[in-house]
Protein backbone atom coordinates (compact mmCIF):
# COMPACT_ATOMS: atom_id res chain seq x y z
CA UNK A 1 10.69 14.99 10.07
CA UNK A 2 9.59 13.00 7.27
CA UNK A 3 6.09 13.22 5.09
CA UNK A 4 4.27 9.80 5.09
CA UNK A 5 1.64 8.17 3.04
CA UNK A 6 -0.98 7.53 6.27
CA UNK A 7 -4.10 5.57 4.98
CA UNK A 8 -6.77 5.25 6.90
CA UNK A 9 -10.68 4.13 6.27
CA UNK A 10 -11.48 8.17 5.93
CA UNK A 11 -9.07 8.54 3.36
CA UNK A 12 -5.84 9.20 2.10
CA UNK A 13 -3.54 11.73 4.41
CA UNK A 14 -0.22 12.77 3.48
CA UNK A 15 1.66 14.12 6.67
CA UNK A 16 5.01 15.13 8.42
CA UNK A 17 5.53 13.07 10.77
CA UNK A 18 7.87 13.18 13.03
CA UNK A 19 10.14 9.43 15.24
CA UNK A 20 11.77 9.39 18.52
CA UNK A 21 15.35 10.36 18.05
CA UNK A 22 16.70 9.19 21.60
CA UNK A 23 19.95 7.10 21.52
CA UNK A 24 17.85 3.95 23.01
CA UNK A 25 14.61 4.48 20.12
CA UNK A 26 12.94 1.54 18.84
CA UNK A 27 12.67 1.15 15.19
CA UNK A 28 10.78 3.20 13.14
CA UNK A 29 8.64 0.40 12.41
CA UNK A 30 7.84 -0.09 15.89
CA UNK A 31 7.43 3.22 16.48
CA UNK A 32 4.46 3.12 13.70
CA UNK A 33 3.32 -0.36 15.23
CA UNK A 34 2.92 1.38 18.82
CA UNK A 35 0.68 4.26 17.65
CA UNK A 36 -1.64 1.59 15.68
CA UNK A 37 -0.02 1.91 12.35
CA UNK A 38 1.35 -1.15 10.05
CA UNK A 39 4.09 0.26 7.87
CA UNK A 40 4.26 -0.30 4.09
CA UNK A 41 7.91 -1.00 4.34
CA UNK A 42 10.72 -2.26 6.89
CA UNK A 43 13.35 0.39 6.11
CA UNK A 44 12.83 3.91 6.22
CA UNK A 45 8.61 3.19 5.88
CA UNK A 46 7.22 6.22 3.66
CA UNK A 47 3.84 4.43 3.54
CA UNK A 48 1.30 3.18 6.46
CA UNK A 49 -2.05 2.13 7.63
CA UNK A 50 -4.20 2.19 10.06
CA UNK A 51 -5.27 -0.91 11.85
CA UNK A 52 -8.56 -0.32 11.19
CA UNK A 53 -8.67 0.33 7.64
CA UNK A 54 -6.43 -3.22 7.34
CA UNK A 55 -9.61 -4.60 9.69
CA UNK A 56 -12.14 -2.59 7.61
CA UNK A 57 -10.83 -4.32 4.17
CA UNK A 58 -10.43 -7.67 5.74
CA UNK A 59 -14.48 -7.12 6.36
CA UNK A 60 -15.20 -6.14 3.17
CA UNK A 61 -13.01 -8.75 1.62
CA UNK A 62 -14.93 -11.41 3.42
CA UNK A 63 -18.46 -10.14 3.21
CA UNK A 64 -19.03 -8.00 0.22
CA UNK A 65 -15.60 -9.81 -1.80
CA UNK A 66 -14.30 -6.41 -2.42
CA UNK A 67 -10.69 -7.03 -3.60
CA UNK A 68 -8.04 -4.80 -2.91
CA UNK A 69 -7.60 -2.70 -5.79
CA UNK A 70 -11.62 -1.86 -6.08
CA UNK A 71 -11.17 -0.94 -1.95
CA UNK A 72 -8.25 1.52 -2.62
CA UNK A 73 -9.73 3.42 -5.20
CA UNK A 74 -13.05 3.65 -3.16
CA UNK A 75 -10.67 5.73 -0.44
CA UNK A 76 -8.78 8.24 -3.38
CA UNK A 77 -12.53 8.91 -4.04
CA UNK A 78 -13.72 9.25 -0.56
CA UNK A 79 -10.11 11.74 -0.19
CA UNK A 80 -10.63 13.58 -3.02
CA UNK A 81 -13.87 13.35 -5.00
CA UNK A 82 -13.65 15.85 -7.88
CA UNK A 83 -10.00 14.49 -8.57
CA UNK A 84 -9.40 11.07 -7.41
CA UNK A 85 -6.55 10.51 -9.47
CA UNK A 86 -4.23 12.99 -7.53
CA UNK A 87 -4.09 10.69 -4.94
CA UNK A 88 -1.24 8.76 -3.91
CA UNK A 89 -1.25 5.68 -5.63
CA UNK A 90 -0.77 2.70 -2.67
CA UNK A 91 -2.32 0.01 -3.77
CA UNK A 92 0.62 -2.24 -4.17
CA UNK A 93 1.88 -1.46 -0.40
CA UNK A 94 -1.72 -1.91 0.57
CA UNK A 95 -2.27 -5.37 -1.28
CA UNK A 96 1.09 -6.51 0.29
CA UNK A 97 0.00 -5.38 3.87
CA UNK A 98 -3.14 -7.11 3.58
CA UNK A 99 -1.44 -10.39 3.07
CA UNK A 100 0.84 -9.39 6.31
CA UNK A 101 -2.26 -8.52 8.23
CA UNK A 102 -4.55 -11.69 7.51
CA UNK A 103 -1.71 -14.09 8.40
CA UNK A 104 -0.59 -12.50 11.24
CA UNK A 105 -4.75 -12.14 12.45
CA UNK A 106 -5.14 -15.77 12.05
CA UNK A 107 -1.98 -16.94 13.84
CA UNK A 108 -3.08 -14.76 16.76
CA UNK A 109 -6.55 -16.19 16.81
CA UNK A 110 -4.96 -19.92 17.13
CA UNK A 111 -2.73 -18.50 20.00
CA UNK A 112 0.62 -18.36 17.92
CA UNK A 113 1.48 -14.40 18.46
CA UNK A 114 2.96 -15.36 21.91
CA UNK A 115 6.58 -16.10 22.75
CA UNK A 116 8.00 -18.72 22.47
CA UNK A 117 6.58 -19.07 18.97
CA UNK A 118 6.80 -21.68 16.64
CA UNK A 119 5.56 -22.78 12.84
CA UNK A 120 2.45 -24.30 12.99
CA UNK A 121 2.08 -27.69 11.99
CA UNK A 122 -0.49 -28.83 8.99
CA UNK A 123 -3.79 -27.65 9.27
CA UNK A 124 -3.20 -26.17 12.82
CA UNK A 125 -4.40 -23.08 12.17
CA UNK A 126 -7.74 -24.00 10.43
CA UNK A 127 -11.01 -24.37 12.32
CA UNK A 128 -12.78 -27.70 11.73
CA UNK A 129 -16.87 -28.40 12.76
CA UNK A 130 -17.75 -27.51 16.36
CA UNK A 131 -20.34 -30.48 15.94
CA UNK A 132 -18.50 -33.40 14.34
CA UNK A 133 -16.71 -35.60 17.42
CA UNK A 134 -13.62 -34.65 18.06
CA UNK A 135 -11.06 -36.42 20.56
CA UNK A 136 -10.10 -33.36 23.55
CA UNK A 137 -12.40 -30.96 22.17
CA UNK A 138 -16.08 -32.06 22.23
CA UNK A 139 -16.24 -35.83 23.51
CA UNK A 140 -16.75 -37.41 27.15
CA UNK A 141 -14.05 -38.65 29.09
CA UNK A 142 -15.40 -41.59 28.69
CA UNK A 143 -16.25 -41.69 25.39
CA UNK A 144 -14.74 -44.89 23.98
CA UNK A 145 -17.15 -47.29 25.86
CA UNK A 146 -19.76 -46.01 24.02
CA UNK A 147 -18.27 -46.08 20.64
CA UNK A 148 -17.51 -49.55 21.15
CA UNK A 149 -21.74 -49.87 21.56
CA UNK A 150 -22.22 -47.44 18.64
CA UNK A 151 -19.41 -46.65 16.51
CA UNK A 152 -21.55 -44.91 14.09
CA UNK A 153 -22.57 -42.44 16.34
CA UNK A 154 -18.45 -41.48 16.15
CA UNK A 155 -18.12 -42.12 12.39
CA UNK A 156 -16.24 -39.22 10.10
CA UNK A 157 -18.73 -38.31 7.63
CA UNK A 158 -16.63 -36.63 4.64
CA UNK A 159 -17.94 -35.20 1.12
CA UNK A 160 -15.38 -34.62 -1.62
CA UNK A 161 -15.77 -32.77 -4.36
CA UNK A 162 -14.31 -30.05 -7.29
CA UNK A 163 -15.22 -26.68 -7.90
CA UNK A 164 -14.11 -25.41 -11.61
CA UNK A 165 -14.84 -21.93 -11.03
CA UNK A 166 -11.68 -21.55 -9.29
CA UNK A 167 -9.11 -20.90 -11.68
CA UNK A 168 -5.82 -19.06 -12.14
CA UNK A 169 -4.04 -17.64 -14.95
CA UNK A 170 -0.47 -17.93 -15.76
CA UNK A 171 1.99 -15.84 -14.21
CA UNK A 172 5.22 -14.94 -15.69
CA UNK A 173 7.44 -15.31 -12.54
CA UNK A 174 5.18 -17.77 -9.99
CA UNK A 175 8.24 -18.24 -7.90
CA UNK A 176 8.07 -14.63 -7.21
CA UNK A 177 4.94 -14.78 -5.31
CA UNK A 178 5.34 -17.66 -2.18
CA UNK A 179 2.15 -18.19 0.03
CA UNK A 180 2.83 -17.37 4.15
CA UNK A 181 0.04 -20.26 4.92
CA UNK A 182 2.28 -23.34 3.65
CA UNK A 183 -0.30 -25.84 4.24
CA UNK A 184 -1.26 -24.77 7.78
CA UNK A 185 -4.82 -24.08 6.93
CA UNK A 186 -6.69 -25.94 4.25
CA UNK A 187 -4.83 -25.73 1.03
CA UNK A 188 -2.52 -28.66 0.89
CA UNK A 189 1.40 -27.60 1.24
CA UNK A 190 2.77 -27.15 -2.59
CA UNK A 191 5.88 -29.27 -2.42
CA UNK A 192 5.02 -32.78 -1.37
CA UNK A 193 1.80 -32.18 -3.18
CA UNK A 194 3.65 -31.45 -6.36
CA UNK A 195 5.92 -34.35 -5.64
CA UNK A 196 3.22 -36.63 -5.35
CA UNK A 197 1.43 -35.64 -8.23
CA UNK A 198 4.53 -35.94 -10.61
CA UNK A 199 5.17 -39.71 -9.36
CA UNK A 200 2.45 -41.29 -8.15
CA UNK A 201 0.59 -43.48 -10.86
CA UNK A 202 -2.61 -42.79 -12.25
CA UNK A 203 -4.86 -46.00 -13.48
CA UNK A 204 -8.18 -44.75 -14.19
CA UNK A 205 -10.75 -47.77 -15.54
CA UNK A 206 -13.28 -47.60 -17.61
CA UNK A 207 -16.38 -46.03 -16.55
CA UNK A 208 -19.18 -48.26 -16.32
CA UNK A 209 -22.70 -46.39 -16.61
CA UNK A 210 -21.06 -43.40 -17.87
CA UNK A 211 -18.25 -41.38 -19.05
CA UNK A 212 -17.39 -38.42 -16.70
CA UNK A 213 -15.90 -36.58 -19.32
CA UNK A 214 -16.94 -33.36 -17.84
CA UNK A 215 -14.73 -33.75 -14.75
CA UNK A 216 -11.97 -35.82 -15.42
CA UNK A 217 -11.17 -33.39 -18.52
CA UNK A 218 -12.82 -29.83 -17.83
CA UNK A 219 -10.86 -26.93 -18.14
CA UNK A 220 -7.76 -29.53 -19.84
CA UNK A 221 -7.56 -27.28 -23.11
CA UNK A 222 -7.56 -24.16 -21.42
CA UNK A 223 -3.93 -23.42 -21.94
CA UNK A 224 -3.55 -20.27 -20.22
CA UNK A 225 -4.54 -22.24 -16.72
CA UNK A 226 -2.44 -23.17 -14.25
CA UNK A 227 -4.68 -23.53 -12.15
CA UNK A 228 -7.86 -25.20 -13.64
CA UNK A 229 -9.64 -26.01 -10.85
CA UNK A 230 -10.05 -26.69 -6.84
CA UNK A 231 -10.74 -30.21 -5.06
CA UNK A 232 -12.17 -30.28 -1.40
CA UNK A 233 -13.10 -32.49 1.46
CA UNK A 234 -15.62 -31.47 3.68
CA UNK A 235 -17.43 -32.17 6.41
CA UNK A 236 -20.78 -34.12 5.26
CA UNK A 237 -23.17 -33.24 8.12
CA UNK A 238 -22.53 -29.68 8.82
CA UNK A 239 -20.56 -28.09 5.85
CA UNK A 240 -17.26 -27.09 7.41
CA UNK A 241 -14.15 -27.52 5.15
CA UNK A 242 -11.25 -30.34 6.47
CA UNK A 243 -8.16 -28.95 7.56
CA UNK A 244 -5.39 -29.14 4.45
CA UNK A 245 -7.54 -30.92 2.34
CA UNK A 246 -8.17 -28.86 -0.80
CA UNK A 247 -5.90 -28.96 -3.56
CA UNK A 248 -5.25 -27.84 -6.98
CA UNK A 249 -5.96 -29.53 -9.95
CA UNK A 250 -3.98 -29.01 -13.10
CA UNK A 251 -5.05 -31.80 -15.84
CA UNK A 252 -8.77 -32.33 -14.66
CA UNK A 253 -10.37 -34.05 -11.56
CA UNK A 254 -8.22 -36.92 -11.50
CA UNK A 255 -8.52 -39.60 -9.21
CA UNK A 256 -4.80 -39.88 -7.42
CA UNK A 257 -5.17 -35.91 -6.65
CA UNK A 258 -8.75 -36.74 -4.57
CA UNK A 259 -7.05 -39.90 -3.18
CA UNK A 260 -4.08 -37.01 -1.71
CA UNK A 261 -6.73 -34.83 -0.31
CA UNK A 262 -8.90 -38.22 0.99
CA UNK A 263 -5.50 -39.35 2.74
CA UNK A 264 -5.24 -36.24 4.68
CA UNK A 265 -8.43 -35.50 5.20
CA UNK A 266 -8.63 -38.62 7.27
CA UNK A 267 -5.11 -38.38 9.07
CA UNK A 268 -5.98 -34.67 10.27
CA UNK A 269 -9.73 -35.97 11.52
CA UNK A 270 -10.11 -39.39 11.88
CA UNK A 271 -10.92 -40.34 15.27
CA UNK A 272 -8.33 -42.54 16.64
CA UNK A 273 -9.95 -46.57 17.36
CA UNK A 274 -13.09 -45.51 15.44
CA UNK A 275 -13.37 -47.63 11.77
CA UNK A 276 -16.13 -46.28 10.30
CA UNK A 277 -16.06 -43.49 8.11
CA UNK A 278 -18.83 -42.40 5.61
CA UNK A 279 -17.60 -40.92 2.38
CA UNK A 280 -20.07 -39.38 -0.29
CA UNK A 281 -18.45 -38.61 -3.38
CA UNK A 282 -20.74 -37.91 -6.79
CA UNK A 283 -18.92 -40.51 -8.87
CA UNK A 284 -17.85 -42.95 -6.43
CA UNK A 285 -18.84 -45.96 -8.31
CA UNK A 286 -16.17 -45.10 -10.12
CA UNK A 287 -13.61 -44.03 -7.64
CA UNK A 288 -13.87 -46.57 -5.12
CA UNK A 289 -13.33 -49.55 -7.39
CA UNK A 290 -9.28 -49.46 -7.04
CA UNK A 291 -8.66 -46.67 -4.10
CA UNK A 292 -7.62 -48.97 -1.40
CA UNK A 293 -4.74 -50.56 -4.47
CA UNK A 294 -4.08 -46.98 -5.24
CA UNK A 295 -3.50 -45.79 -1.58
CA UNK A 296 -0.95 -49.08 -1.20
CA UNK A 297 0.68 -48.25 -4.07
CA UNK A 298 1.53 -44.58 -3.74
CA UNK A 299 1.72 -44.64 0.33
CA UNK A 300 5.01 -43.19 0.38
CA UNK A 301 4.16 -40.31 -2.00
CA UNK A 302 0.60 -40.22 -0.19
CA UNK A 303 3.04 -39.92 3.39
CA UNK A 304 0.89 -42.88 5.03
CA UNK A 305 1.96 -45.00 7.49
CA UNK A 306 -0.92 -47.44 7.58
CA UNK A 307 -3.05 -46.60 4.88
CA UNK A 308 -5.24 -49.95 5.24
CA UNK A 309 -5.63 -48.81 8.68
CA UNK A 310 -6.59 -45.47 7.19
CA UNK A 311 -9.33 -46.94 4.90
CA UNK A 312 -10.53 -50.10 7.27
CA UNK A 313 -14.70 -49.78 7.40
CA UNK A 314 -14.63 -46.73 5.40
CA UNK A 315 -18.38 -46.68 3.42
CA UNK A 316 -18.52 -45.16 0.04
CA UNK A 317 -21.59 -44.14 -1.00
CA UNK A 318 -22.87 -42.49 -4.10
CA UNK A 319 -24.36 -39.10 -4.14
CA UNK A 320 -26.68 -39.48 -7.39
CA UNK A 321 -26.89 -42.24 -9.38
CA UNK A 322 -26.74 -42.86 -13.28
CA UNK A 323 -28.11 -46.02 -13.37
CA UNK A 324 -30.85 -47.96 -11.50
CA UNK A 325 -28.40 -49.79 -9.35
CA UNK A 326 -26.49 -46.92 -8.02
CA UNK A 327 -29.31 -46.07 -5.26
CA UNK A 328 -29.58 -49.02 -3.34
CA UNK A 329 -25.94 -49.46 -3.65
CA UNK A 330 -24.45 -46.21 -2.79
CA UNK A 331 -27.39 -44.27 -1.03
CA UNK A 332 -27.06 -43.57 2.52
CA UNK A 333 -30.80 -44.03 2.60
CA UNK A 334 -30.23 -47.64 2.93
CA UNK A 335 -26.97 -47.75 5.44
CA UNK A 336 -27.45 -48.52 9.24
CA UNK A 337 -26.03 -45.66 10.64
CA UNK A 338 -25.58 -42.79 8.05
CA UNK A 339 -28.79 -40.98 8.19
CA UNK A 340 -30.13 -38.43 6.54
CA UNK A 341 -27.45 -36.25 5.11
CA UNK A 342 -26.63 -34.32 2.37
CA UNK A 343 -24.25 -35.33 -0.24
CA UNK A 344 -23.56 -32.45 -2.09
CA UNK A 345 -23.27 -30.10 1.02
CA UNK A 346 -20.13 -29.19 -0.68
CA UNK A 347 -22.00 -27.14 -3.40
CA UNK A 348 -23.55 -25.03 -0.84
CA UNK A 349 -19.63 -23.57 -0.07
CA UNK A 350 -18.81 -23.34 -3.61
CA UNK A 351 -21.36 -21.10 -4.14
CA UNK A 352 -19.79 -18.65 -1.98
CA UNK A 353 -16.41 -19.53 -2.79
CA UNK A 354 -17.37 -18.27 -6.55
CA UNK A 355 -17.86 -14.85 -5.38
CA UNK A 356 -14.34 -14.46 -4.94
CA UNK A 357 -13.30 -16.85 -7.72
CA UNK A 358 -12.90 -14.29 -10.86
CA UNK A 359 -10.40 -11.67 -8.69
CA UNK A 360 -8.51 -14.74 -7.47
CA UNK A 361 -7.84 -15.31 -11.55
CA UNK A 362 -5.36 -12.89 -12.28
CA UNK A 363 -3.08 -13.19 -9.09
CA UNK A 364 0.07 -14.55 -8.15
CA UNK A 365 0.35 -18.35 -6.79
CA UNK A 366 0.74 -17.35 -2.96
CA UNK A 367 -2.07 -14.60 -2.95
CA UNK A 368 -4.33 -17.43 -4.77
CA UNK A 369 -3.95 -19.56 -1.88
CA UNK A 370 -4.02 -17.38 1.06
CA UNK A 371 -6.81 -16.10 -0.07
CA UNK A 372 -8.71 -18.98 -0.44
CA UNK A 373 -7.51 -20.50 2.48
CA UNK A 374 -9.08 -17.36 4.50
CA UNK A 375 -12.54 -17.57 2.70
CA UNK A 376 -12.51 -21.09 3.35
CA UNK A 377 -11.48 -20.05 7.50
CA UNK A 378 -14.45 -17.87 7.19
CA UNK A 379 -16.41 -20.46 6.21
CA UNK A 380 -16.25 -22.44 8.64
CA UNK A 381 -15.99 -19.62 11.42
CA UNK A 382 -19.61 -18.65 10.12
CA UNK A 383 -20.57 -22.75 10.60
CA UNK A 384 -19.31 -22.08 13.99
CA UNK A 385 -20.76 -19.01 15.23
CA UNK A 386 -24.51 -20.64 13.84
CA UNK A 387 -24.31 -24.11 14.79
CA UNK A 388 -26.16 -23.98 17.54
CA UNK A 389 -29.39 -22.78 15.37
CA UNK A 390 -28.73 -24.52 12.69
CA UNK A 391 -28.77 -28.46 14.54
CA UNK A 392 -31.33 -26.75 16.49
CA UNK A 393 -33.72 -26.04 13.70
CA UNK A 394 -32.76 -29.31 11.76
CA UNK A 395 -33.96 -31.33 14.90
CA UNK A 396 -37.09 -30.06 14.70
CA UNK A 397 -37.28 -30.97 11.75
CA UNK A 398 -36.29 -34.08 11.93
CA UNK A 399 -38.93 -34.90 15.05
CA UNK A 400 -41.51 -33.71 12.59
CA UNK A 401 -40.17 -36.36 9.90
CA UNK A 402 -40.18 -39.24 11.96
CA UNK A 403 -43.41 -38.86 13.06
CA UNK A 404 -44.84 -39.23 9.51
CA UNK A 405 -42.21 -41.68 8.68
CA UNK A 406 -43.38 -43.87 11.52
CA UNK A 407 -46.91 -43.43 10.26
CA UNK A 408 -46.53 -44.68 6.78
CA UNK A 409 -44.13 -47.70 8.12
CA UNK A 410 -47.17 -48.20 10.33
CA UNK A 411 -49.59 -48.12 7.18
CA UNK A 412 -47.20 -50.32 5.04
CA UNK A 413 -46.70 -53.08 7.82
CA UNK A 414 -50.30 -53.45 8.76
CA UNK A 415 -50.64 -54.93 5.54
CA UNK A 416 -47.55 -57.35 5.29
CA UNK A 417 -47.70 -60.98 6.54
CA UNK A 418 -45.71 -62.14 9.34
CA UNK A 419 -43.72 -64.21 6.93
CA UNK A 420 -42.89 -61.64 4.80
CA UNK A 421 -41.10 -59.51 7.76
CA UNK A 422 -39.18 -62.02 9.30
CA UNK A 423 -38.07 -62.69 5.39
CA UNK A 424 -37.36 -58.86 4.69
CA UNK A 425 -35.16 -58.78 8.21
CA UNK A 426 -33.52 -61.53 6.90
CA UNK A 427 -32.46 -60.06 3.85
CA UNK A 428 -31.76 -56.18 5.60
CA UNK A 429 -29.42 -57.93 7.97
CA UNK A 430 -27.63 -60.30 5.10
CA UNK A 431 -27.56 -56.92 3.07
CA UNK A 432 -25.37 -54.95 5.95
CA UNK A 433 -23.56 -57.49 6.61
CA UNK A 434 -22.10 -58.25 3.45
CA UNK A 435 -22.20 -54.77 1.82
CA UNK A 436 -18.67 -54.04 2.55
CA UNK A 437 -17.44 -57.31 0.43
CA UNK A 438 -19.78 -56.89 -1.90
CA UNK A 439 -22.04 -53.95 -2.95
CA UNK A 440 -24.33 -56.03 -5.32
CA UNK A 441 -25.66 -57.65 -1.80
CA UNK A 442 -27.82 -53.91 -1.65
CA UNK A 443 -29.69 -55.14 -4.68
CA UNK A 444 -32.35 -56.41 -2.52
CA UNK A 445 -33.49 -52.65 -2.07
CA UNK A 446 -34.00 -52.47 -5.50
CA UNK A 447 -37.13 -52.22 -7.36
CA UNK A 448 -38.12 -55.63 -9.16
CA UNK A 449 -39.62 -53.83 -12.34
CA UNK A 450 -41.15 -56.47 -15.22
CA UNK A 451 -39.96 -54.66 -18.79
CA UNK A 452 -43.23 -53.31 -20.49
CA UNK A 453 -44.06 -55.61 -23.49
CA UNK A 454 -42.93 -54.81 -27.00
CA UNK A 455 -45.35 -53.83 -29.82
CA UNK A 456 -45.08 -57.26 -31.42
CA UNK A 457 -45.73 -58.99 -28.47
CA UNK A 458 -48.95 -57.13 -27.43
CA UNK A 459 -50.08 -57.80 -30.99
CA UNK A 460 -48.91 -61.59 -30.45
CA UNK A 461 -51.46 -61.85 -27.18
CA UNK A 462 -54.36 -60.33 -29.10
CA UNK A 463 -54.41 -62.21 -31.87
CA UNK A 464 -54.55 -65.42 -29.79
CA UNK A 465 -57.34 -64.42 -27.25
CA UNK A 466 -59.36 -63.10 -30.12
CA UNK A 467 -58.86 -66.45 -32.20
CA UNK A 468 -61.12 -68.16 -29.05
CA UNK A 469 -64.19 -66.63 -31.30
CA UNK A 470 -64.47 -63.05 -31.03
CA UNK A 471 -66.64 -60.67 -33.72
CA UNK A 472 -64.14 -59.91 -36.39
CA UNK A 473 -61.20 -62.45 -36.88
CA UNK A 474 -57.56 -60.94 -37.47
CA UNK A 475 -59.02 -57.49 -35.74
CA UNK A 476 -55.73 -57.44 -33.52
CA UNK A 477 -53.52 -57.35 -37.12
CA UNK A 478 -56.42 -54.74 -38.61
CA UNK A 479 -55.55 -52.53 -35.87
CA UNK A 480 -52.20 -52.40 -35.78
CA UNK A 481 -52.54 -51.45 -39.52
CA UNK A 482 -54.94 -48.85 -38.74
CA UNK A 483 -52.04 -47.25 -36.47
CA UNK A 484 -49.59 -47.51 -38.62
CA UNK A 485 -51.58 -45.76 -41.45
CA UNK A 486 -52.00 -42.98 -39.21
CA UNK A 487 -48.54 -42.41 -38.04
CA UNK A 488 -47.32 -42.17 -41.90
């Protein structure tokens, strides 16, 4: 016999306990395994839990973003109320089984507990959007006629962004702690990422409306980082994270680590024959003046085999402008095919990524990851399990929309000449056509707005009408005096 450690979500047990001795026994482990207990350890286990308490935690982990050690000491009080402390301290086993117990969920969920088993490949066991067209899983057979007629319908609609809530602290032996994922869910695998980030060359220009100080350096002098910060690519229409496409950033949001997570964003979803590809980024004015001369230069760090293939039609559009220009230039509002979308979808994940951002501070490297890769696989699980709603509600919505938006183009063209619609289509059609060569060509959406006239000049004008013969000569300069006088 032998007295175990037996946790389970009513508490903390300690009892004798008693494993086959016949000459043909399994393992002890097994043994545990069998009766619906995960041991602690592989030799000689003195420690083990209950499926259901490993299931309970997951749960709480996901919904409520208990972490481990606040869960644990929630069962020594539920064991022993008056004297908590007496209990057996497990926390460390429990923390470690945890880890076991997620991974080994999610490869059974993506059919990889079965014999003959293999490593899954990158991304293979994420979840990507249920909605977004994907070749063998929601398309036709005969699906490429029709993209040939309307390849936007088929377009990749991506939204990349950084979240700076999600840091991590220095650890004083990282290579102790390695994660089980390895880029097979979202997080991007560490050692070609590190590789490419240590050769591939950074040329950043100089920002032209305004310095994005705040992203390219944030979190930079924080020296007890080593993690400062998370980059992302997600879905754009329905808010479901891209399979190993989020990275971590270590000197800011710098360009070559979103052109990584770009690259395999669109290698893991990018339809195969289908160009365009709609990407909404909040400082893409800036980002998408050298990124197809960046992805040719660092291809083989980027592991590309065609990366102009890769970026061929791809339409970059600007979330939120800082200058006039940026909205007809960048806004989807203007681009045959995009819709009506939202650009900063991303934010809506962050927010519940943050939850679980401060305990994901202190911990090693390989818990940091695993753990956000399973918040992120919950993310998009919960995308999955309400997307039926959620398109449904949003297309009632959208009926009710284009009714009143075909009622004020009504109003609006009632009132325009012939000749000045067959000029507007003119200009629409030259503006699509050549937006891809040249993004000034969406200037003709733009606002023709005559500068208001100075204080000299409005002075100027009134002292010449009233010199035609008005009451008081020089009343124009009398005026202006009179203002001046009172703003001293």
């Amino acid at each position: 016999s032998r007295t175990m450690t037996l946790v389970d979500t009513s508490g903390v047990h300690e009892i004798t306990v008693n494993f086959c001795a016949c000459a043909d026994k399994p393992p002890d482990t097994v043994q545990l395994l069998d009766l619906g207990f995960y041991p602690g350890s592989v030799k000689r286990p003195a420690t083990a839990f209950t499926f259901k308490v490993l299931d309970d935690l997951t749960r709480h982990n996901l919904e409520c973003k208990t972490n481990t050690r606040e869960y644990y000491e929630t069962l020594r009080r539920a064991t022993r109320p008056a004297f908590p402390r007496t209990v057996p301290d497990r926390y460390r086993e429990m923390m470690r089984c945890s880890r076991q117990w997620r991974h080994l969920k999610t490869l059974k969920w993506q059919g990889f507990g079965y014999s003959p088993f293999r490593e899954p490949g990158p991304g293979e066991l994420a979840l990507f959007c249920p909605a977004c067209p994907q070749v063998g899983v929601n398309l036709p057979d005969n699906w490429q006629v029709e993209a040939e007629r309307l390849p936007w319908l088929f377009a990749r609609q991506l939204n990349m962004d950084g979240n700076f809530k999600a840091e991590q602290t220095h650890r004083k032996y990282p290579e102790d702690d390695l994660p089980l994922t390895c880029g097979s869910l979202f997080m991007c695998e560490d050692t070609r990422y590190n590789q490419y980030v240590s050769t591939a060359v950074e040329r950043p220009q100089k920002a032209t409306c305004h310095d994005h100080k705040a992203q390219s350096q944030s979190n930079t002098q924080a020296k007890h980082l080593t993690v400062t910060s998370i980059v992302a690519v997600a879905c754009a229409r329905h808010g479901c994270f891209c399979p190993r496409s989020c990275a971590n950033l270590q000197k800011g949001e710098r360009q070559i680590n979103m052109d990584y997570i770009l690259a395999q964003a669109l290698q893991l979803t990018k339809i195969p024959g289908v160009s365009p590809t709609v990407l909404l980024y909040d400082i893409v004015c800036q980002y998408s003046v050298h990124v197809a001369r960046r992805f040719l230069e660092n291809a083989q760090y980027l592991g590309l085999p065609s990366p102009l293939n890769l970026l061929m039609g791809i339409g970059l559009f600007h979330v939120h402008g800082h200058q006039d220009s940026c909205g007809p230039r960048y806004s989807p509002n203007y681009m045959i095919g995009a819709g009506q979308v939202d650009g900063e979808v991303i934010e809506t994940l962050w927010a519940r990524m943050n939850e679980i951002a401060v305990s994901c501070q202190p911990i090693g490297h390989g818990h940091h990851t695993e753990t956000l890769d399973f918040h992120m696989l919950n993310s998009n699980w919960q995308k999955t399990i309400g997307i039926v709603s959620t398109l449904c509600r949003k297309l009632k919505r959208a009926y009710k929309h284009v009714r009143l938006s075909a009622e004020a183009f009504a109003d609006l063209n009632s009132v325009a000449t012939e000749a000045q619609v067959t000029n507007w289509r003119k200009m629409e059609k030259a503006a699509a056509e050549n937006r891809t060569k040249d993004v000034s060509a969406m200037d003709v959406y733009a606002p023709i707005m005559k500068k208001a006239p100075t204080k000299s000049e409005i002075q100027r004008d009134l002292s010449r009408k009233e010199g035609g013969g008005g009451p008081i000569k020089g009343s124009a300069s009398w005026l202006a005096s009179g203002i001046a006088i009172q703003e001293a």
